[in-house]
Protein backbone atom coordinates (compact mmCIF):
# COMPACT_ATOMS: atom_id res chain seq x y z
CA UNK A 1 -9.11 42.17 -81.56
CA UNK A 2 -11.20 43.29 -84.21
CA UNK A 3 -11.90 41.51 -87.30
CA UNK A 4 -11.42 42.16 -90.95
CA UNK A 5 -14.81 42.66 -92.54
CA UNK A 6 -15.29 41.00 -95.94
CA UNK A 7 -18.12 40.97 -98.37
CA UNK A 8 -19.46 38.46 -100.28
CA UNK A 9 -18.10 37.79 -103.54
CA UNK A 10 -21.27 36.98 -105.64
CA UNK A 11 -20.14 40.21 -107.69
CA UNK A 12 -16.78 38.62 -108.41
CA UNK A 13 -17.81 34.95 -108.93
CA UNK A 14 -20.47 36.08 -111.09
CA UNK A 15 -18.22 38.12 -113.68
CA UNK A 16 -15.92 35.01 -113.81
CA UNK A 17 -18.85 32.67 -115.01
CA UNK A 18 -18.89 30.92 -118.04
CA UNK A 19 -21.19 32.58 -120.78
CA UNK A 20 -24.19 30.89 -121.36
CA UNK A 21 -24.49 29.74 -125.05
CA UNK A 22 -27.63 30.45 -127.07
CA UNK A 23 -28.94 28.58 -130.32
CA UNK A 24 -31.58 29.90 -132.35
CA UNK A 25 -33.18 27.17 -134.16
CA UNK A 26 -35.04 28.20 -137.12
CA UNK A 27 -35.89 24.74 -138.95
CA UNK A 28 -35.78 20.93 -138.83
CA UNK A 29 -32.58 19.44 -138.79
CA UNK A 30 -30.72 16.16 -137.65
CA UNK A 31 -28.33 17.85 -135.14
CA UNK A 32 -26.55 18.08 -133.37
CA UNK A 33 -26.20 21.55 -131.20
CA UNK A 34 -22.50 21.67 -130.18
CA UNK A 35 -21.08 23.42 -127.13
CA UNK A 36 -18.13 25.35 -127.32
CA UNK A 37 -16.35 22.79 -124.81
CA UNK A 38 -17.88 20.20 -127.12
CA UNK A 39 -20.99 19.20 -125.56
CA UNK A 40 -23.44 17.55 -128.18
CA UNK A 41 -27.49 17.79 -128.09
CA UNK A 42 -30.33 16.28 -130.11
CA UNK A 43 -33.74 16.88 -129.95
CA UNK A 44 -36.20 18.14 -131.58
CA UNK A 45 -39.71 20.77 -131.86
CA UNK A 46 -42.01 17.88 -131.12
CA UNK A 47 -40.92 17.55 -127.92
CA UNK A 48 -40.80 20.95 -126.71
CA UNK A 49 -44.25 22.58 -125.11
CA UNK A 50 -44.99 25.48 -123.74
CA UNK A 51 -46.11 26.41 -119.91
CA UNK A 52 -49.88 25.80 -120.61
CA UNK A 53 -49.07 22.67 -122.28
CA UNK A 54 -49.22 24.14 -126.02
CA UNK A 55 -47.06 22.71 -128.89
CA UNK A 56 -44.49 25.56 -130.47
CA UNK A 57 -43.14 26.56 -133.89
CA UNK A 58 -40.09 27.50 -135.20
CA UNK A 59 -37.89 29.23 -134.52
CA UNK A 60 -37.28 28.61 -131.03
CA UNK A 61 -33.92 29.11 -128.58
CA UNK A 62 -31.88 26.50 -127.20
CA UNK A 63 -29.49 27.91 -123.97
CA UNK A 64 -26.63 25.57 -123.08
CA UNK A 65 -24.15 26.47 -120.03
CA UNK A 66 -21.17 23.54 -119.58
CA UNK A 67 -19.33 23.42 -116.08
CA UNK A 68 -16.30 20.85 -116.90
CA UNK A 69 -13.48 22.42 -115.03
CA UNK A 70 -13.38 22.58 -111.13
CA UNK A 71 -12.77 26.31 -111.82
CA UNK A 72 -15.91 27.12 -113.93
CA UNK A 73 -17.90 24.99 -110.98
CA UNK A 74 -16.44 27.31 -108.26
CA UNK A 75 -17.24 30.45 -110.21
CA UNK A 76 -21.18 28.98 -110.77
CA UNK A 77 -21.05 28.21 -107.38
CA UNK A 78 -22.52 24.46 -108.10
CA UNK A 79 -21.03 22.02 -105.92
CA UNK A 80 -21.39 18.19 -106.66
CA UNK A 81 -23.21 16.93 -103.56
CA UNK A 82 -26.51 15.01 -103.92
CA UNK A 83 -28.86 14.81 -100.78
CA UNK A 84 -26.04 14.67 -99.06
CA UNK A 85 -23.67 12.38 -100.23
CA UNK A 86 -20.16 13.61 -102.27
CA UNK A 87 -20.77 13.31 -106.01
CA UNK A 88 -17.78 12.01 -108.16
CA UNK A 89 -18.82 14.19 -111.35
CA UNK A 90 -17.58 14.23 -114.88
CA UNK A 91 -19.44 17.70 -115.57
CA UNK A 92 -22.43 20.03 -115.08
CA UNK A 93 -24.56 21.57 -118.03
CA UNK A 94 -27.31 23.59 -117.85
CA UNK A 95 -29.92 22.95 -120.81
CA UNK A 96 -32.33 25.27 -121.30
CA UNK A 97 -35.16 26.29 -124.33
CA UNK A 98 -37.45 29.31 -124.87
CA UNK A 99 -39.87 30.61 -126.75
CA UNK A 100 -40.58 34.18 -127.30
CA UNK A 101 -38.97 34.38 -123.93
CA UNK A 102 -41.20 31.86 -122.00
CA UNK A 103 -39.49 28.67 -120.43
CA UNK A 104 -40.04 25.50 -122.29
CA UNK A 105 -40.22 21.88 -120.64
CA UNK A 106 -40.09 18.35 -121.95
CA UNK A 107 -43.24 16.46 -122.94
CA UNK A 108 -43.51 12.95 -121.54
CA UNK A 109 -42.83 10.10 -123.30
CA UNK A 110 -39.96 12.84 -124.64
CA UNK A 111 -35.89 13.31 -124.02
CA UNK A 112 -32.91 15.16 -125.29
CA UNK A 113 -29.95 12.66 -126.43
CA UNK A 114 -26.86 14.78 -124.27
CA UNK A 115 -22.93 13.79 -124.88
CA UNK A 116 -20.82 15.38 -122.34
CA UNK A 117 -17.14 15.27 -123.73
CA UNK A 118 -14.60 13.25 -121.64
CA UNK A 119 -11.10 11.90 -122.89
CA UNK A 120 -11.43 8.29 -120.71
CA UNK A 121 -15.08 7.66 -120.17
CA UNK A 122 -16.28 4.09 -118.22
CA UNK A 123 -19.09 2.25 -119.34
CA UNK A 124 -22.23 2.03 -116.81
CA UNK A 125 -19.87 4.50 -114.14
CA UNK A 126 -22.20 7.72 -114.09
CA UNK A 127 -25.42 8.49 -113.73
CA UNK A 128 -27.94 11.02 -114.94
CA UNK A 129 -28.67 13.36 -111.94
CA UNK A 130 -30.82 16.33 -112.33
CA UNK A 131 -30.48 19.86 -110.47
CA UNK A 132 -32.99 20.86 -107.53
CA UNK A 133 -32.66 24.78 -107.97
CA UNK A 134 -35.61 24.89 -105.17
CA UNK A 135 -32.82 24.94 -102.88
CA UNK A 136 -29.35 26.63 -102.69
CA UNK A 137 -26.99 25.56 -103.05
CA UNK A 138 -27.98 23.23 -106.07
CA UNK A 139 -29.20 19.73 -104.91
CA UNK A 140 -28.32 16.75 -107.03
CA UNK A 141 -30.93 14.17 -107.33
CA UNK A 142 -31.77 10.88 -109.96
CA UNK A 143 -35.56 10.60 -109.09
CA UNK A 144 -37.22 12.29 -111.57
CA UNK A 145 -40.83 11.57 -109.39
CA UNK A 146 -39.52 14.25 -107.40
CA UNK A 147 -41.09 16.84 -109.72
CA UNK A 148 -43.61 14.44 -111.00
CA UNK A 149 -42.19 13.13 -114.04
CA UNK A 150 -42.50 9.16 -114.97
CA UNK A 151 -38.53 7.76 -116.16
CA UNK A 152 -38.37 5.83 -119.24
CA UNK A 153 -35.08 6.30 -120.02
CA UNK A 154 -32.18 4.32 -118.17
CA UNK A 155 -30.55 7.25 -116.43
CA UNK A 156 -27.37 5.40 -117.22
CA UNK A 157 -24.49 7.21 -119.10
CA UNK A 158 -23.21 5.24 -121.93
CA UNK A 159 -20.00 5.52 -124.07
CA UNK A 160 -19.87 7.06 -127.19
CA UNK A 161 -17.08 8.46 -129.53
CA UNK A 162 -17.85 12.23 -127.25
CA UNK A 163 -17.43 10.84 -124.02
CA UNK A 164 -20.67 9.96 -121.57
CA UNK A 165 -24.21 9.93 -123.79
CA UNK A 166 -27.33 9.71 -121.70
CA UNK A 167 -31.15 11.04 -122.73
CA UNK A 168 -32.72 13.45 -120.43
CA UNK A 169 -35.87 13.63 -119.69
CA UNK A 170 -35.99 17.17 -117.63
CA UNK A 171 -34.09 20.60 -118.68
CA UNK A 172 -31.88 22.36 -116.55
CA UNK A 173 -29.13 21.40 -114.97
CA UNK A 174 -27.38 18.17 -115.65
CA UNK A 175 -24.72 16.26 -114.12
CA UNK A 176 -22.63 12.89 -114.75
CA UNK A 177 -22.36 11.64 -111.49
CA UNK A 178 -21.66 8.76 -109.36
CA UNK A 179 -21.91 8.56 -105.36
CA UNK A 180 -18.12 8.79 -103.61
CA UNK A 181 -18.58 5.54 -101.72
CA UNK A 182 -17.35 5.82 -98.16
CA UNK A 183 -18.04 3.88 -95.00
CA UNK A 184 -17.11 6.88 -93.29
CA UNK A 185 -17.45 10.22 -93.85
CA UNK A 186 -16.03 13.39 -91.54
CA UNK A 187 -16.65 17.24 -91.45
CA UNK A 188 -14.59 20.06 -91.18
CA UNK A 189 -15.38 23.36 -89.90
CA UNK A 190 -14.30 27.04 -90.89
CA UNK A 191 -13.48 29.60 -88.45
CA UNK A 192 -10.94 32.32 -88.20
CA UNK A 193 -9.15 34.67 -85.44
CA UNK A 194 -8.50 37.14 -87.62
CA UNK A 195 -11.60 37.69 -90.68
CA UNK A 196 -15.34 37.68 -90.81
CA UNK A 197 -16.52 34.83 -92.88
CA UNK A 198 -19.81 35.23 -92.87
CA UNK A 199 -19.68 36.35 -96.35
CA UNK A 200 -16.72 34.12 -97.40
CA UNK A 201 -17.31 31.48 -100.10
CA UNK A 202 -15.19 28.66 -99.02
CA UNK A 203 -15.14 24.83 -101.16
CA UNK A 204 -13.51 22.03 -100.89
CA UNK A 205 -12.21 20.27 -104.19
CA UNK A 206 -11.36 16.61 -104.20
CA UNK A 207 -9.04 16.18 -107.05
CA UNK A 208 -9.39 12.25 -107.21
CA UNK A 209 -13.05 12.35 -107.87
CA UNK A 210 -13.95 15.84 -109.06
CA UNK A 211 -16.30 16.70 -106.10
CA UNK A 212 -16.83 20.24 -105.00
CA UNK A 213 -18.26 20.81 -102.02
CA UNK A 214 -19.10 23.81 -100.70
CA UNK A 215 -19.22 25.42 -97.35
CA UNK A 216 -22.61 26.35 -95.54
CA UNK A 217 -22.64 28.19 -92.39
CA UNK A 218 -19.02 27.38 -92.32
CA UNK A 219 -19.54 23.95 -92.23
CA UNK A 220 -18.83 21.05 -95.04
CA UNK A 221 -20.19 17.45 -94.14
CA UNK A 222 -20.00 14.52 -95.77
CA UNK A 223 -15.96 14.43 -96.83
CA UNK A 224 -15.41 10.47 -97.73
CA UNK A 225 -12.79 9.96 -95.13
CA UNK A 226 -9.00 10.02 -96.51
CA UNK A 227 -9.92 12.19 -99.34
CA UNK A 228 -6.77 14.65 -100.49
CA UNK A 229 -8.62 18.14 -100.27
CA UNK A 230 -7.94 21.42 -101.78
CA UNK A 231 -9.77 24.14 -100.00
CA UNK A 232 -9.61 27.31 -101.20
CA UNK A 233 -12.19 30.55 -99.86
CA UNK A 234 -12.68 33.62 -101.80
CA UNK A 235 -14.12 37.06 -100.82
CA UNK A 236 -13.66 40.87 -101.51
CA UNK A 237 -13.37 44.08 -99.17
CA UNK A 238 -15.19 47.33 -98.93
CA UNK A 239 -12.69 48.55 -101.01
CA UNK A 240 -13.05 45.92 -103.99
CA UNK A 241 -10.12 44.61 -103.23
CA UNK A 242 -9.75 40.55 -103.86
CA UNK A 243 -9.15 37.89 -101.07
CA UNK A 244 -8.22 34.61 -100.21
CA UNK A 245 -7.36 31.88 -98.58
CA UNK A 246 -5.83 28.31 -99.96
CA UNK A 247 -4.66 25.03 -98.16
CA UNK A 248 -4.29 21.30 -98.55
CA UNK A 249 -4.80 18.47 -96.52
CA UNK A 250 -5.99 15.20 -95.58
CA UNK A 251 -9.16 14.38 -94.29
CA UNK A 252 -8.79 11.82 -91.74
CA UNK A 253 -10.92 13.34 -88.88
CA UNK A 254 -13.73 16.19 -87.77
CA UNK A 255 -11.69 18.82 -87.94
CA UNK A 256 -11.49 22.47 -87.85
CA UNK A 257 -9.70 24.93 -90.35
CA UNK A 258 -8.75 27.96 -89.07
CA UNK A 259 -8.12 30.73 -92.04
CA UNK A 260 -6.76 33.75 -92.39
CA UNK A 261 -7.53 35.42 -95.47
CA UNK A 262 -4.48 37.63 -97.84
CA UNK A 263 -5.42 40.18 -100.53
CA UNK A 264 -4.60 38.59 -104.36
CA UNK A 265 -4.96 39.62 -107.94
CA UNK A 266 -7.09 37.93 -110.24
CA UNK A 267 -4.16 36.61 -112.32
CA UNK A 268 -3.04 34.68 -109.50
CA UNK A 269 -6.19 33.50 -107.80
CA UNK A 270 -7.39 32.18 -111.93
CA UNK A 271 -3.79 30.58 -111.71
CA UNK A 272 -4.44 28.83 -108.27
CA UNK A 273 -8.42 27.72 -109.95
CA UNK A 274 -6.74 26.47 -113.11
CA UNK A 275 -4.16 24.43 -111.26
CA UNK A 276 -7.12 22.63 -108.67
């Protein structure tokens, strides 16, 4: 019998999206920036250069996204995986800086001194990974060679009176992360007797850890093996009209999901996104 056809809902994620922030900075000061979900960033003008390598002046614009909630990652679209592996994450933020509209970058030996609020952070638990936007979705990775830039800083997250404080030494996106360790790992599959998902974003949220992983080709790999999981697919119709589909379970094998997406208003899918 025929199937339902549904469209992808890049339209719909992206009017969800968190805004991104912008700072003008007009003079010298000690900091720091703060986010409105109270990330914290130093740095400063000496640090900053242009694409051909040229120094700036004031003023200049900082641009600051922040990705805390499991929601806000689902509406970004920017799961927590890194090469591969499921990352346990205590947030994504996007740092960015321009001048007179041109993209700014970090001069070596510089960094940016980050806080990323969190209520009950561990000492030495995350990591400083840096976004791959070269590839989509996002790729996570902590080897800053991989676009030729020399670490000097730890890449360790320490404790402060925020939450996790690490300096960065590349702008973009950031993450607090630490690998899910798993000896095994499983995948499940999407399909459906009923809906074309071809255009269907589907994730899968691991509560314990904060991971989001999201589908490709209707496949997820890499699940740590008895992870709780809250999958939950989103799309829209011809018409406009919003769809979903939302399920729990346990990962304890390969597996696949069969779905069958249901029309819902936005109240109700935000209220299923707020309660992940």
């Amino acid at each position: 019998f025929p199937y339902t056809t549904l469209f992808r809902s890049n339209t719909y994620l992206d009017s969800k999206k968190q805004d991104e922030q912008v700072f003008v900075i007009d003079s010298a000061g000690t900091g720091p920036i703060i986010g409105n979900q109270g990330t914290a960033i130093w740095g400063g003008i000496d640090c900053l250069r242009l694409p051909n390598g040229d120094t700036i002046d004031y003023p200049f614009v900082v641009k600051l996204v922040e990705l805390y909630s499991a929601k806000d990652m689902i509406y970004y679209q920017m799961p927590t995986v890194g090469q591969g592996n499921a990352l346990e994450s205590a947030g994504e933020i996007r740092l960015r800086a321009e001048k007179d509209g041109q993209p700014l970058s970090l001069a070596e030996p510089c960094a940016f001194k980050v806080s990323m609020p969190n209520l009950t952070p561990q000492q030495n638990y995350m990591s400083v990974f840096y976004g791959n936007e070269s590839v989509s979705p996002v790729d996570w990775r902590t080897d800053l060679s991989y676009w030729g830039i020399t670490a000097l800083q730890s890449g360790i997250f320490d404790v402060d009176t925020i939450g996790y404080t690490a300096y960065i030494e590349k702008l973009g996106w950031i993450n607090a992360d630490r690998a899910v360790v798993s000896s095994t790992t499983r995948t499940i599959t999407f399909d459906s007797e009923v809906d074309d998902l071809t255009n269907v974003a589907m994730f899968i949220y691991l509560p314990e850890t904060h991971t989001l992983m999201q589908a490709q080709n209707g496949v997820v790999q890499g699940i740590p093996n008895g992870a709780q999981a809250k999958i939950i697919a989103i799309a829209v119709n011809g018409s406009g009209t919003l769809f979903h589909y939302y399920d729990e379970l346990s990962v304890s094998s390969n597996q696949t999901v069969m779905i069958e997406m249901s029309a819902i208003g936005d109240p109700d899918l935000t209220n299923i996104l707020d309660s992940l």
